[in-house]
Protein backbone atom coordinates (compact mmCIF):
# COMPACT_ATOMS: atom_id res chain seq x y z
CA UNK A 1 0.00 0.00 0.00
CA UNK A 2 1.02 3.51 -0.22
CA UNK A 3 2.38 5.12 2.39
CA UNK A 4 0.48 8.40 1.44
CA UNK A 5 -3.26 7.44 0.42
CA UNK A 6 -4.64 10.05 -2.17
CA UNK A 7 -8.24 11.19 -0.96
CA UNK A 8 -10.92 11.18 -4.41
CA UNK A 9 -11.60 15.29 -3.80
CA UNK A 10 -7.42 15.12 -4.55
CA UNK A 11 -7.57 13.00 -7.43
CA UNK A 12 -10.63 15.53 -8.79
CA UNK A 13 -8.82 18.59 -8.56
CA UNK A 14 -6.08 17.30 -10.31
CA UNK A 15 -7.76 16.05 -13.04
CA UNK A 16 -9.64 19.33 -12.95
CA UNK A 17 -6.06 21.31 -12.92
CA UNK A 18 -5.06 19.07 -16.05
CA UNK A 19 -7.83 20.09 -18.08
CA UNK A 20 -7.39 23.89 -17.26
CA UNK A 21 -3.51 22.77 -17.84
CA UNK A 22 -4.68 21.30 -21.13
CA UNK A 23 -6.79 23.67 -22.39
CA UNK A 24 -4.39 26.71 -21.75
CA UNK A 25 -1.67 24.52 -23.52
CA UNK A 26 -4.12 24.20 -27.01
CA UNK A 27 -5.36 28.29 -26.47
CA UNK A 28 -1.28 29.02 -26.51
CA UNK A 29 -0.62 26.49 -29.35
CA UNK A 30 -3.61 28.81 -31.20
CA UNK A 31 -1.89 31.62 -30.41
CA UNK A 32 1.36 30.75 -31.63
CA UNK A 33 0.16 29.23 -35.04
CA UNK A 34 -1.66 32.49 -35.65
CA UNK A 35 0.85 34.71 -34.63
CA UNK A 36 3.11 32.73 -37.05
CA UNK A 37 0.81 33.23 -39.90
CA UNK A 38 1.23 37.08 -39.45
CA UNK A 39 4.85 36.55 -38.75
CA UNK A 40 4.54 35.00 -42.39
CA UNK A 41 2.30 37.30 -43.99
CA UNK A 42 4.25 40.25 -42.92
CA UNK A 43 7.83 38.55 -43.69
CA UNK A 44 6.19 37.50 -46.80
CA UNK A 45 4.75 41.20 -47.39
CA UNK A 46 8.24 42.64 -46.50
CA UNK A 47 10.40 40.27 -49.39
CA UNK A 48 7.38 41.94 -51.94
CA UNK A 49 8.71 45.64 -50.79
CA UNK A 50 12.02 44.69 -51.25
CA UNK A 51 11.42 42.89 -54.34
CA UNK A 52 9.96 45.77 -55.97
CA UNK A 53 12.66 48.19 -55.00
CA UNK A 54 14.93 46.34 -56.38
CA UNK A 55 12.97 45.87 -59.35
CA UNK A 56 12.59 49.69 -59.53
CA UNK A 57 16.15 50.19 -58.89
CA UNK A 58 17.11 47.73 -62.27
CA UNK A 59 14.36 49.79 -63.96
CA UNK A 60 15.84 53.28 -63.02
CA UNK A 61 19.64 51.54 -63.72
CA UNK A 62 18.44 50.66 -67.48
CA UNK A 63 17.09 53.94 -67.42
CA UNK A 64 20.12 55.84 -66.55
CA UNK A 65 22.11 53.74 -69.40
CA UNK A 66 20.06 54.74 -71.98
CA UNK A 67 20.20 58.41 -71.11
CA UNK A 68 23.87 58.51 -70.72
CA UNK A 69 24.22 56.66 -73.62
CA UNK A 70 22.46 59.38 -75.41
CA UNK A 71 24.70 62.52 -73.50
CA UNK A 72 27.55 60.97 -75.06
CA UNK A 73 26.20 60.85 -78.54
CA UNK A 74 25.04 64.11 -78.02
CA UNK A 75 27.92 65.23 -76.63
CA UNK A 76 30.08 63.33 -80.08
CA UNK A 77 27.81 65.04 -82.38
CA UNK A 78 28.37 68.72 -80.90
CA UNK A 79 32.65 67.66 -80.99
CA UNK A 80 32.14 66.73 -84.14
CA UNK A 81 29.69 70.00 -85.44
CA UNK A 82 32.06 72.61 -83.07
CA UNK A 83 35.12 70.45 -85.60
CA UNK A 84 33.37 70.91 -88.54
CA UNK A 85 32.51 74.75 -87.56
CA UNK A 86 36.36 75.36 -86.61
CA UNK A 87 37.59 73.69 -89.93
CA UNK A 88 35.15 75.80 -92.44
CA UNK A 89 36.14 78.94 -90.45
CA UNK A 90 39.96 78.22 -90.93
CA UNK A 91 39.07 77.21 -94.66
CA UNK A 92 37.22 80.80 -95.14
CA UNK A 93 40.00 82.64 -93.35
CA UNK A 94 42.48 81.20 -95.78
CA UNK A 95 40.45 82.26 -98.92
CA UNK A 96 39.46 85.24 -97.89
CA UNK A 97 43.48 85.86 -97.58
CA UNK A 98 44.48 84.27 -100.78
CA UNK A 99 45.36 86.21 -103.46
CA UNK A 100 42.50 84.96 -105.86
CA UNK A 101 40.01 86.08 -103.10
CA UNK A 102 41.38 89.70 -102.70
CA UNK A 103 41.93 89.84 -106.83
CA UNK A 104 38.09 88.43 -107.07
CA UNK A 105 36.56 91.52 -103.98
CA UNK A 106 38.23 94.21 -106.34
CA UNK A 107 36.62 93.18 -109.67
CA UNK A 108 33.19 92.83 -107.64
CA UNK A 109 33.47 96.60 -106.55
CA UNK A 110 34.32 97.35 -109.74
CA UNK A 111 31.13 96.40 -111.50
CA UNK A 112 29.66 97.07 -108.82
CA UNK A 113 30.74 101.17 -109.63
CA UNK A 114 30.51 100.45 -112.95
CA UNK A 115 27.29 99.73 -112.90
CA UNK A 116 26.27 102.70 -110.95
CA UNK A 117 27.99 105.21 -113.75
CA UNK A 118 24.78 103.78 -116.08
């Protein structure tokens, strides 16, 4: 025999303390798996966000490419009119002091007072 009998009130509130013990236990287990779920969602939520900004960021990237791309053509073009400009101006300053030129202004004003003696 025991040495320490348990009275039946004894053995009832134990049984009753297990129950409250259990049913706490599957209200926290509840708890958990939801709070998990929004732990999910909102993990899940927060890779989205991130996954669009970096989406975004490739997007503005590209971007960025193609207008630099076009600065530097730009930028080649205007070297290449400014070169243009520079050599047709040095061409014109060397006619305009070649002999030809000078010979050609004189018979221009020429006419140009003989035709006002008619």
């Amino acid at each position: 025999m025991n040495a320490h009998p348990t009275p039946v009130g004894a053995a009832a509130d134990h049984a009753d303390a297990v129950d409250v013990l259990s049913d706490l236990l599957v209200q926290q287990a509840q708890e958990i798996r939801r709070l998990s779920e929004e732990l999910v969602a909102s993990y899940e939520k927060e890779i989205r966000f991130f996954q669009n900004l970096e989406s975004r960021d490739e997007q503005l990237k590209t971007q960025e490419r193609t207008y630099l791309k076009k600065v530097w053509w730009l930028e080649s073009e205007l070297r290449k009119t400014r070169e243009e400009r520079d050599t047709a101006r040095e061409q014109w300053e060397r006619t305009r002091a070649s002999r030809t030129f000078r010979l050609q202004r004189r018979v221009w004003k020429l006419r140009k007072a003989v035709r006002s003696w008619r």
